[in-house]
N, C-alpha and C. Protein backbone atom coordinates (compact mmCIF):
# COMPACT_ATOMS: atom_id res chain seq x y z
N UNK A 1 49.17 11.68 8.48
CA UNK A 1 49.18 12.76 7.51
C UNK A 1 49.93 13.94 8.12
N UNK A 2 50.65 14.81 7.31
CA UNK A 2 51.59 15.90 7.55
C UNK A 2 51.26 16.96 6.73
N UNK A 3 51.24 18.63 7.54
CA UNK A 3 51.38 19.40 6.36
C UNK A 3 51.93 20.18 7.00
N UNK A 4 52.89 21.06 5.87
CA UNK A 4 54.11 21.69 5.88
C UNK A 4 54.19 22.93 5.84
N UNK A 5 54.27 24.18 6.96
CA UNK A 5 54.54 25.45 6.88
C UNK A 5 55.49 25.96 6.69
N UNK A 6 56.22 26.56 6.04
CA UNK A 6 57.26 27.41 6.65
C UNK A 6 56.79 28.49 7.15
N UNK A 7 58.18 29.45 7.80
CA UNK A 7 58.00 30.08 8.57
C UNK A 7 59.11 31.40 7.62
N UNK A 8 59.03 32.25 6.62
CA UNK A 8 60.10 32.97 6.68
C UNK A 8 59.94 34.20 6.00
N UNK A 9 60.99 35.22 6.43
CA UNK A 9 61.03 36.67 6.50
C UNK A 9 62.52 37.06 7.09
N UNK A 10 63.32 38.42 6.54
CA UNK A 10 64.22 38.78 6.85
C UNK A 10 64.68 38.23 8.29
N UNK A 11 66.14 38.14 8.93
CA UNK A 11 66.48 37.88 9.49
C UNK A 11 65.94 39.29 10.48
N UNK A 12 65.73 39.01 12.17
CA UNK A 12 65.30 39.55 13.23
C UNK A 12 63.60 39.67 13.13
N UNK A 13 63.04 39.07 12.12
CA UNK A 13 61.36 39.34 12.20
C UNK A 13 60.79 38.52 12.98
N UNK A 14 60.88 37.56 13.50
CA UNK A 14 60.39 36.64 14.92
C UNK A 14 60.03 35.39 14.50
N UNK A 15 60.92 34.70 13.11
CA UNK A 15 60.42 33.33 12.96
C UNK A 15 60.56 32.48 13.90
N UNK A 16 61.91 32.68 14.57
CA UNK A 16 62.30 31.74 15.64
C UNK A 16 60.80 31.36 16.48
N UNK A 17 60.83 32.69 17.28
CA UNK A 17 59.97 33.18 18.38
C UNK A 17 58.73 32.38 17.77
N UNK A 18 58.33 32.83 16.83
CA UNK A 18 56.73 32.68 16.87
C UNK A 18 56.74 30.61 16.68
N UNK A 19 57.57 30.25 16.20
CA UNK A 19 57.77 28.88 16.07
C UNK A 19 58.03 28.38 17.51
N UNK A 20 58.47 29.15 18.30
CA UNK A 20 58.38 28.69 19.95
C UNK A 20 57.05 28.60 20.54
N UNK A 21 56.18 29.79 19.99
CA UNK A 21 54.86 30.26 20.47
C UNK A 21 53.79 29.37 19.80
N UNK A 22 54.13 28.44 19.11
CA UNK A 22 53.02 27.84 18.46
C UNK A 22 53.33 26.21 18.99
N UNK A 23 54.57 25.81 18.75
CA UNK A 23 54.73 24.15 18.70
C UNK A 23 54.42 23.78 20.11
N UNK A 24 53.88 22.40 20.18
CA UNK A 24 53.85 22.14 21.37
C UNK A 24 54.54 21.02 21.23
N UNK A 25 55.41 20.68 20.65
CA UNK A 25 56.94 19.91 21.06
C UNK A 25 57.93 20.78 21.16
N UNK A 26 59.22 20.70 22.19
CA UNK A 26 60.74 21.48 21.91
C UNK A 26 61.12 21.74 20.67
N UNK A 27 61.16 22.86 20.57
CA UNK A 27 61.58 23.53 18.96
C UNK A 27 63.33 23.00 18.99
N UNK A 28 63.53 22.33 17.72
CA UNK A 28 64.63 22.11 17.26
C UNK A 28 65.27 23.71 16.69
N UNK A 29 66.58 24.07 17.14
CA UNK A 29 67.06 25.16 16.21
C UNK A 29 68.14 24.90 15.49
N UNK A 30 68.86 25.57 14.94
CA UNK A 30 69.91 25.52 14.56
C UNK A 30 70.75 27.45 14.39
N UNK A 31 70.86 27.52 15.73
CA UNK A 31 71.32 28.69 15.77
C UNK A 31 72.50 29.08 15.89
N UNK A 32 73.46 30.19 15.76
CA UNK A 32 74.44 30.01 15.73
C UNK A 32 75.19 31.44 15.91
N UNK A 33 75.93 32.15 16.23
CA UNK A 33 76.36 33.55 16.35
C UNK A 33 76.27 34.73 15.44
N UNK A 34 75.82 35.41 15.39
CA UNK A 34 75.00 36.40 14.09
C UNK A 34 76.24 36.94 13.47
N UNK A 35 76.71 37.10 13.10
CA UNK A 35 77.60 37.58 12.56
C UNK A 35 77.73 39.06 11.74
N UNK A 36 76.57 39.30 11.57
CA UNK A 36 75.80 40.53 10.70
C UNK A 36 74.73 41.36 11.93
N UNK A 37 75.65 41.67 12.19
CA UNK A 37 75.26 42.73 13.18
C UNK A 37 74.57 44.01 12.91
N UNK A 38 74.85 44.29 11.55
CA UNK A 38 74.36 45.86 10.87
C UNK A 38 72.92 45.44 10.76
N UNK A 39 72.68 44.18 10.44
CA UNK A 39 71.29 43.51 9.84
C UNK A 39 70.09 43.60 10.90
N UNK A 40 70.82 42.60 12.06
CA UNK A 40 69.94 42.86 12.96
C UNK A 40 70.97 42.76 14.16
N UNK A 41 70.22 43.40 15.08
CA UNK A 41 71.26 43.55 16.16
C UNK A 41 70.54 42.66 17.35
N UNK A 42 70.91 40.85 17.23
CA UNK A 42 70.62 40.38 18.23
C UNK A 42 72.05 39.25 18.30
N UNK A 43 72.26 38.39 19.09
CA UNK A 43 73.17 37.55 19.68
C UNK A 43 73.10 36.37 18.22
N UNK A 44 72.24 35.41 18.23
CA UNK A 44 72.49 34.56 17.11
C UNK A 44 71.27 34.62 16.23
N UNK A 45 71.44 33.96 15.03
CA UNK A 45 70.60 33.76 13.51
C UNK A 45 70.53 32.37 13.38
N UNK A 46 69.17 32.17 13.06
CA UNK A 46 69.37 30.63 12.58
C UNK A 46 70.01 30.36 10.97
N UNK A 47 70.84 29.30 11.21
CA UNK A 47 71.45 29.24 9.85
C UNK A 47 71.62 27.87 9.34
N UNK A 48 70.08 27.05 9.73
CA UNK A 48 69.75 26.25 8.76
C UNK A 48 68.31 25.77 9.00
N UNK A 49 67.43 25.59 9.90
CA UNK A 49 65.87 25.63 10.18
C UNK A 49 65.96 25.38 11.29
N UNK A 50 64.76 26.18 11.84
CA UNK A 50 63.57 26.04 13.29
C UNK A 50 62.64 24.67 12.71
N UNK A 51 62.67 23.99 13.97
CA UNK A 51 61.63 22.72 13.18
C UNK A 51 60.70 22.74 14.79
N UNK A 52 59.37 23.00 14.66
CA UNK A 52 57.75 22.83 15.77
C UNK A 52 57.32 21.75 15.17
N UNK A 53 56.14 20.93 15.90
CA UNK A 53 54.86 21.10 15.75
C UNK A 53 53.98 21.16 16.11
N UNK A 54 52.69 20.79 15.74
CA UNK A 54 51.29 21.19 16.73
C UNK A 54 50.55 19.44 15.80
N UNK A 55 50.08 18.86 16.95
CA UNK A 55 49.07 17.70 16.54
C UNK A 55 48.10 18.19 16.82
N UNK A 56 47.53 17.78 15.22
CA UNK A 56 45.54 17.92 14.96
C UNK A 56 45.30 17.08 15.45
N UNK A 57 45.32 15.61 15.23
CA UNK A 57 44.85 14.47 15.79
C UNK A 57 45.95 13.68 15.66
N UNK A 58 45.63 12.46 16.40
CA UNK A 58 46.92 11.45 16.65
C UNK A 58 47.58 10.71 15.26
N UNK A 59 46.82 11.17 14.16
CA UNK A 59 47.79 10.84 13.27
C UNK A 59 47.79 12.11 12.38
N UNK A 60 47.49 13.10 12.33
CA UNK A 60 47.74 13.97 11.79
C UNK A 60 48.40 15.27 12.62
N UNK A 61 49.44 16.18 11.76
CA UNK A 61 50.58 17.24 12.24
C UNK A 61 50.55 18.31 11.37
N UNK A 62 51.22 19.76 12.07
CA UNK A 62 51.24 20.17 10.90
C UNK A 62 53.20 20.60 11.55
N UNK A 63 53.47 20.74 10.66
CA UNK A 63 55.03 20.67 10.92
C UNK A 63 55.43 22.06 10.47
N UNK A 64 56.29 23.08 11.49
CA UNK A 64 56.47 23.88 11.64
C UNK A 64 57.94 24.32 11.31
N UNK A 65 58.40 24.83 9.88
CA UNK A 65 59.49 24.99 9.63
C UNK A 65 60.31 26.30 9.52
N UNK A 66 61.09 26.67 10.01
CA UNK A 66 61.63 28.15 10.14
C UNK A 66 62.93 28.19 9.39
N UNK A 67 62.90 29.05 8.22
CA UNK A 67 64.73 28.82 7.26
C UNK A 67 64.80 30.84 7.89
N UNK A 68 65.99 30.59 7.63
CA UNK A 68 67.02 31.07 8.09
C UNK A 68 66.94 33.07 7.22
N UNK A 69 66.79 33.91 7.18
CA UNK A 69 66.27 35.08 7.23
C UNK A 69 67.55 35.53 5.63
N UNK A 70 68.46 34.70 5.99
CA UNK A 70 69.75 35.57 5.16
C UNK A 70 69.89 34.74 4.26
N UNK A 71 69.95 35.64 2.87
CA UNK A 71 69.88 34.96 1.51
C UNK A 71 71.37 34.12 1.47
N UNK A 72 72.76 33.83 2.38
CA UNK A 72 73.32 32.94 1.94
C UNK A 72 73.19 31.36 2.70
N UNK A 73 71.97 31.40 3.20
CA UNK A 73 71.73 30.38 3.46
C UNK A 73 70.51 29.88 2.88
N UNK A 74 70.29 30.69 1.75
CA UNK A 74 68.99 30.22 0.60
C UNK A 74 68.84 29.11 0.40
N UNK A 75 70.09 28.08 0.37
CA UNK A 75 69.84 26.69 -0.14
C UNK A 75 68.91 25.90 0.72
N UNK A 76 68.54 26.24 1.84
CA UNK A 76 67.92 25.65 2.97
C UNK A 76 66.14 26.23 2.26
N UNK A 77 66.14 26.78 1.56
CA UNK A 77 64.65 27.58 1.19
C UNK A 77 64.13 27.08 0.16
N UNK A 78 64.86 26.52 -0.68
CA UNK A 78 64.83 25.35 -1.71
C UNK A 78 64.72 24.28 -1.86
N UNK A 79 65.57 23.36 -0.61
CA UNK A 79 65.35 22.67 0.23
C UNK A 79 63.74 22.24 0.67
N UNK A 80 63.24 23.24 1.34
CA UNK A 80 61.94 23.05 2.11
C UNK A 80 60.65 23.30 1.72
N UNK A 81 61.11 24.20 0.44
CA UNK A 81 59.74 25.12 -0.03
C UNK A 81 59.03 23.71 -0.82
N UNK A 82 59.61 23.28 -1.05
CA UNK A 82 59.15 22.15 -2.27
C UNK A 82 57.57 21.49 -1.33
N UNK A 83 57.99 21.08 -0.33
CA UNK A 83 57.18 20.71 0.40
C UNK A 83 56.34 21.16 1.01
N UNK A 84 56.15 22.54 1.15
CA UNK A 84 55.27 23.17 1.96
C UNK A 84 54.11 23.32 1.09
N UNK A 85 53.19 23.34 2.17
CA UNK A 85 51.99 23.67 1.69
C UNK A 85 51.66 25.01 1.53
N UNK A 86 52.12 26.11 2.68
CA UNK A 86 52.08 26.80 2.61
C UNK A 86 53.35 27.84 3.20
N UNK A 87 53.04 29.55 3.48
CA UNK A 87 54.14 29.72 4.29
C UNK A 87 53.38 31.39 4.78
N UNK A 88 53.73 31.31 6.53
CA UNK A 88 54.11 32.46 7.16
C UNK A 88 55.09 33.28 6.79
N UNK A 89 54.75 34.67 6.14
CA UNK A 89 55.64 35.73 5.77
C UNK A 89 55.80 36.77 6.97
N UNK A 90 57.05 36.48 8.18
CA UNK A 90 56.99 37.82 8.79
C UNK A 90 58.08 38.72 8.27
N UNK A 91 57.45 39.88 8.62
CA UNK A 91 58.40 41.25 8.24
C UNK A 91 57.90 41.79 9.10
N UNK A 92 59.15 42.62 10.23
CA UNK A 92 59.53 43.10 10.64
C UNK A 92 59.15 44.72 10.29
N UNK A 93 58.49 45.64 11.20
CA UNK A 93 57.92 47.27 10.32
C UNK A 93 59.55 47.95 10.37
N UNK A 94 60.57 47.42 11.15
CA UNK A 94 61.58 48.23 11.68
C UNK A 94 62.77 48.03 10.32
N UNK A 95 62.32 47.24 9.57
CA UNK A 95 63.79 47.08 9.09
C UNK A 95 63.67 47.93 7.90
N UNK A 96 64.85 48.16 7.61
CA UNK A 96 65.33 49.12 6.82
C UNK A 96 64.22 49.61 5.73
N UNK A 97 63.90 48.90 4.70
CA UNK A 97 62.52 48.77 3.91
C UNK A 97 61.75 47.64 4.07
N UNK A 98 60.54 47.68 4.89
CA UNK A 98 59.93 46.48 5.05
C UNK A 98 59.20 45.85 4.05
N UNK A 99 58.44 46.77 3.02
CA UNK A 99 57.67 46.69 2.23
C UNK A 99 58.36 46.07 1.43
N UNK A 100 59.15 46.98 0.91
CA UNK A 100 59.93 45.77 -0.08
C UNK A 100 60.79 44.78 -0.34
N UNK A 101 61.58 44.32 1.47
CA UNK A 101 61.27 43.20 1.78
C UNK A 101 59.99 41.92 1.76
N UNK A 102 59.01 42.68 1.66
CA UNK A 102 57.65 41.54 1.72
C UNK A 102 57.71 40.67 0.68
N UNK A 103 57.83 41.81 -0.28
CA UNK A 103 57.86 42.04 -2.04
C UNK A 103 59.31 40.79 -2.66
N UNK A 104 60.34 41.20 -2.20
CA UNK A 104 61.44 39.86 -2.35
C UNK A 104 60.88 39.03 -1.94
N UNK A 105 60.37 38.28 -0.88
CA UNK A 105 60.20 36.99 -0.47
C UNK A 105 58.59 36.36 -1.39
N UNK A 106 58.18 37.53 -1.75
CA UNK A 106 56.99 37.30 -2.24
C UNK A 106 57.05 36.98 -3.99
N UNK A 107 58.53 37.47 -4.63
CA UNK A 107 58.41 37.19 -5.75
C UNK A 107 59.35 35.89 -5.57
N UNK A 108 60.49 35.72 -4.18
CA UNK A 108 60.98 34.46 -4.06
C UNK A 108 60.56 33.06 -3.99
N UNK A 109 59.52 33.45 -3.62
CA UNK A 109 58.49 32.22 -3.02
C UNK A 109 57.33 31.91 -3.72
N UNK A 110 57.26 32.78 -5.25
CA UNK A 110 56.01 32.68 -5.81
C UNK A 110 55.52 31.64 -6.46
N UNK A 111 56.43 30.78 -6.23
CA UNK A 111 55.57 29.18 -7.06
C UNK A 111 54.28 28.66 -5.54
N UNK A 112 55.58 28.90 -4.42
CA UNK A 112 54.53 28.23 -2.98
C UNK A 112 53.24 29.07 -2.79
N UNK A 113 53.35 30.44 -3.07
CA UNK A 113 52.40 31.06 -2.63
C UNK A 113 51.27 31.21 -3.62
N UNK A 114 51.45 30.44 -5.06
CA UNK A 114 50.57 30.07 -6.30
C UNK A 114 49.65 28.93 -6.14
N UNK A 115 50.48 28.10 -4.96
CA UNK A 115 50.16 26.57 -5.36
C UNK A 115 49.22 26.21 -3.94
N UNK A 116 49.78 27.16 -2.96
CA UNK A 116 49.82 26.52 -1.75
C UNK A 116 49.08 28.03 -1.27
N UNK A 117 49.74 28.82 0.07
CA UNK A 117 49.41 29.93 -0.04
C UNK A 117 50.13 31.01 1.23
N UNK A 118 50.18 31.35 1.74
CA UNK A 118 50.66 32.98 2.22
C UNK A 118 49.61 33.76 3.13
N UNK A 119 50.23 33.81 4.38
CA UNK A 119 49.59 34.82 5.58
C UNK A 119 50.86 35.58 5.56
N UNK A 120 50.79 37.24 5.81
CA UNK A 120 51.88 37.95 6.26
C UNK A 120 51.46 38.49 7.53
N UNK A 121 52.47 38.18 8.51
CA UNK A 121 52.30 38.51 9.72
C UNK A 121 53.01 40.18 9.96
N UNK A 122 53.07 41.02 10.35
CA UNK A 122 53.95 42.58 10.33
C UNK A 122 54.16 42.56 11.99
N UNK A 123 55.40 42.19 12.59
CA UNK A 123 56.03 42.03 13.13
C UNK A 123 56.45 43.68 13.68
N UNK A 124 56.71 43.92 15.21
CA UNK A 124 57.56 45.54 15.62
C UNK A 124 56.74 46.63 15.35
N UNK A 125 55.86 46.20 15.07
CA UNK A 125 54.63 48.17 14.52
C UNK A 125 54.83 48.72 15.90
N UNK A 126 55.41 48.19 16.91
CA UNK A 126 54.89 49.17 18.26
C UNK A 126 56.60 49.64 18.09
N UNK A 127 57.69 49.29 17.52
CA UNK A 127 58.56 49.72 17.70
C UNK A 127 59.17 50.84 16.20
N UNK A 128 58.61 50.96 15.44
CA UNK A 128 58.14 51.31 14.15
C UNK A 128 56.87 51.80 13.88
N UNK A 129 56.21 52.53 14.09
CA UNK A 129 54.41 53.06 13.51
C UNK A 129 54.63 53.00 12.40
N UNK A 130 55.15 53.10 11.02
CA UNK A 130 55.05 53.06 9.52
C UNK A 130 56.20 52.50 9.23
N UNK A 131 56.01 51.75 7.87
CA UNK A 131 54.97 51.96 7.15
C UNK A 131 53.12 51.52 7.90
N UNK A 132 52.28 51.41 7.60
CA UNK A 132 50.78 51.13 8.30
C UNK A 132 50.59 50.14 7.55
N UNK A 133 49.42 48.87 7.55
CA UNK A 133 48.87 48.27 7.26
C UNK A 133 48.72 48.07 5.43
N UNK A 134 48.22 49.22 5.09
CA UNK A 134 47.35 49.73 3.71
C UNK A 134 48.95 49.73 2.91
N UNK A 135 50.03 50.45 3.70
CA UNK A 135 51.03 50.42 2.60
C UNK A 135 51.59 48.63 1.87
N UNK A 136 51.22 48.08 3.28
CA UNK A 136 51.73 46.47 2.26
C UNK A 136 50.40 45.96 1.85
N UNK A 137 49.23 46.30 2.09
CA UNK A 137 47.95 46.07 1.51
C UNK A 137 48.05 46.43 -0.15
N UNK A 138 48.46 47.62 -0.31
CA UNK A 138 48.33 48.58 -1.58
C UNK A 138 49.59 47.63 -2.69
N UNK A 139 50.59 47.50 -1.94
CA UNK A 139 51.70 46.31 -2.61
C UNK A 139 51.31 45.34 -3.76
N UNK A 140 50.27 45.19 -2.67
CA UNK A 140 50.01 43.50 -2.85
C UNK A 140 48.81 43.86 -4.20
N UNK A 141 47.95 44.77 -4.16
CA UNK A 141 47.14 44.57 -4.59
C UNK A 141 47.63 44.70 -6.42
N UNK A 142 47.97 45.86 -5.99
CA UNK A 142 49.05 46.14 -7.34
C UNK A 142 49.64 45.53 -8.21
N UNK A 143 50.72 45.09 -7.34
CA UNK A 143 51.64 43.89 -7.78
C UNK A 143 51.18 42.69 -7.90
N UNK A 144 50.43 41.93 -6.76
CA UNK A 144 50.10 40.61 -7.07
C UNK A 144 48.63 40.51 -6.91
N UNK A 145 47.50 40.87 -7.80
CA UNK A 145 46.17 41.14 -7.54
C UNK A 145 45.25 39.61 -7.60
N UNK A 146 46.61 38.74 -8.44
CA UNK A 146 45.58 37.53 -8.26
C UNK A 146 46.20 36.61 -6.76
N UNK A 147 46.99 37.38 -5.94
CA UNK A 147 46.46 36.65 -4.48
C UNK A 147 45.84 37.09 -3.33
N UNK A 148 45.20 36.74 -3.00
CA UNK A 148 44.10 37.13 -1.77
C UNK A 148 45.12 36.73 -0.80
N UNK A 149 45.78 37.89 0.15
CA UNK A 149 46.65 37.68 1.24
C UNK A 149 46.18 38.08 2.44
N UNK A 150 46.07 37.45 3.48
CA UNK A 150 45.81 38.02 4.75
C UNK A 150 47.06 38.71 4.99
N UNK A 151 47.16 39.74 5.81
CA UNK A 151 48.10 40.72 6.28
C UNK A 151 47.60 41.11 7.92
N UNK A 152 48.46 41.09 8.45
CA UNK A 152 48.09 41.03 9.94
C UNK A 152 49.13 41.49 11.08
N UNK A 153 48.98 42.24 11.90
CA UNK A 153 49.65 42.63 12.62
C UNK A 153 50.28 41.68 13.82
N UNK A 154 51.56 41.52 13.99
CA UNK A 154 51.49 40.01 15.11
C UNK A 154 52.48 40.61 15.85
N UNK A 155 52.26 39.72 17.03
CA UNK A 155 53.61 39.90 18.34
C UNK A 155 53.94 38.02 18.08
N UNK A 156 55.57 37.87 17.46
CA UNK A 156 55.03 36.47 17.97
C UNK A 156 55.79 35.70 18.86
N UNK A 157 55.91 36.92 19.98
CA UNK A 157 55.95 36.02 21.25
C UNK A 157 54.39 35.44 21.91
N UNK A 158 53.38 36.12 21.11
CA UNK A 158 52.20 35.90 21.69
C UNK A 158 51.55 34.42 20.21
N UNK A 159 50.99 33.37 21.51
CA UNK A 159 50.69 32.55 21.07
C UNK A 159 49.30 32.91 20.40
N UNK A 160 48.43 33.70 21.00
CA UNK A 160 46.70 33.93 20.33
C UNK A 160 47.18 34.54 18.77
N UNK A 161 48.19 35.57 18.94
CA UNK A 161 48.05 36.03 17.59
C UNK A 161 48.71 35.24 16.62
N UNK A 162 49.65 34.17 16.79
CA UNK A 162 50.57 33.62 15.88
C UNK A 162 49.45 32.79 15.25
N UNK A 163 48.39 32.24 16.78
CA UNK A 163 47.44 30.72 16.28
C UNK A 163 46.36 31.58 14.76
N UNK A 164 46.19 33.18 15.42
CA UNK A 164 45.79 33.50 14.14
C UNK A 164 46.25 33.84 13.15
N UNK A 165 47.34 34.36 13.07
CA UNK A 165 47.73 34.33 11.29
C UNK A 165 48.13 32.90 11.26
N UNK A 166 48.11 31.83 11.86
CA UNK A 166 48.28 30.72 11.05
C UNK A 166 47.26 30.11 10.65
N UNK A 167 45.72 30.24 11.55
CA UNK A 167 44.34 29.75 11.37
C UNK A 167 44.13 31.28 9.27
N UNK A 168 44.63 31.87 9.64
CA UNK A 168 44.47 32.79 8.46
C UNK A 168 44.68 32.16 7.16
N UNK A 169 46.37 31.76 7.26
CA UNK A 169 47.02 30.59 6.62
C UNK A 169 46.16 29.35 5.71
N UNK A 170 45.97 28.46 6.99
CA UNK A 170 45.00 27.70 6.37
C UNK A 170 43.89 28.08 6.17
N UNK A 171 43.03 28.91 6.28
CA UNK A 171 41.74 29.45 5.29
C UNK A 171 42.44 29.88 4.14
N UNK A 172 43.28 30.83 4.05
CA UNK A 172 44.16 31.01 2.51
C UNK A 172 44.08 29.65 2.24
N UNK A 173 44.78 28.17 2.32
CA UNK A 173 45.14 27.30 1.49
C UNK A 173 43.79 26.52 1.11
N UNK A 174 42.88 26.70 2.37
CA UNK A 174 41.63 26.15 1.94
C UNK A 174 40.79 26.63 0.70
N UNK A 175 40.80 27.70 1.20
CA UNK A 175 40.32 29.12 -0.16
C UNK A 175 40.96 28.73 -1.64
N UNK A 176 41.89 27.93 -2.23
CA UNK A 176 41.76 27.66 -2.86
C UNK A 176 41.73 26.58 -3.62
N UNK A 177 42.04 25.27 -2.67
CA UNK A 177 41.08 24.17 -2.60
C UNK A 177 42.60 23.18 -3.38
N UNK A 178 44.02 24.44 -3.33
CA UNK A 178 44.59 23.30 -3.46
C UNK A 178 45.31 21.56 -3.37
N UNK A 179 45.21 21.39 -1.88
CA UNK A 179 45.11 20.60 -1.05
C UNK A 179 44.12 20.24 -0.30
N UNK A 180 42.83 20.45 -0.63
CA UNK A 180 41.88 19.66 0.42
C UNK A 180 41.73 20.54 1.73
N UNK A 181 41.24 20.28 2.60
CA UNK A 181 40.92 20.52 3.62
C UNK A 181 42.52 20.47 4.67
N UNK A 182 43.21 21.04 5.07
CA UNK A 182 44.09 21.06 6.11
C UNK A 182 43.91 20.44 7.33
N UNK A 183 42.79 20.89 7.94
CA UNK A 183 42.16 20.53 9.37
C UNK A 183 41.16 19.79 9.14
N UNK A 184 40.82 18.38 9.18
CA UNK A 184 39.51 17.73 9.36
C UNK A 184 38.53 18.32 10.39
């Protein structure tokens, strides 16, 4: 048995990273020279998926998928979403508007996050103090009042906090009983 995360949020929010910090097989990338430098200012972007995983038991996985941050490589998000069960939303506090970055991926992704479900991880608060917590809390409630979202502050070079917004994750997907139980 397999179940399917993605991993995604603007380009520089730490999908890569936190998909390093969780799998315990060699993360497959597909990275490649950033080209959009104004966007984020690091060396390369993935520009077609991060692939982890982590084994529950010897026949069960959960498979760790990372698409690519920049809407012209959307086709890869279409691609994958179909399958997921659920998905890690990071955003980044630093980028230009984070909030309403959340808000795009959140009306992009709204069939997965209907069916399946949604942890947002907030990525850089130590390099950024605001927006705070309550401002993508208040978003959400507003805008999308029929989903119960965990929202959470993460480093995800750090493995404790990634394991929790993803343990978050699956209580979201459990919580609504679309798929059964995740973790036996």
């Amino acid at each position: 048995m397999e179940h399917i995360i993605l991993f995604a949020g603007p380009m520089g929010a730490g999908k890569t990273t936190a998909i390093r910090s969780l799998s315990e097989t060699p993360v497959i990338s597909t990275e490649a020279a950033n080209t959009d430098l104004a966007t984020a200012d690091k060396a390369t972007t993935t520009v077609a998926m991060d692939y982890g995983e982590i084994g529950v038991t010897d026949e069960e996985k959960v498979r760790l998928y990372g698409i690519p941050g920049q809407r012209r490589f959307d086709f890869m998000w279409r691609i994958l979403r179909d399958r997921a069960e659920g998905m890690v939303l990071l955003v980044h506090n630093d980028h230009p508007d984070p909030v309403n970055a959340m808000r795009e991926y959140l009306i992009e992704f709204a069939d997965l996050c209907q069916r399946g479900g949604v942890a947002i991880g907030i990525t850089r608060m130590d390099v950024r103090p605001g927006p705070i917590l309550t401002d993508y809390t208040d978003v959400l409630e507003r805008e999308r009042p029929d989903l119960m979202v965990p929202v959470l502050p993460v480093d995800p070079r750090d493995r404790g906090n990634m394991e929790m917004l993803l343990m978050s994750l699956i209580a979201n997907i459990e919580m609504r009983g679309s798929y059964g139980r995740v973790f036996a």
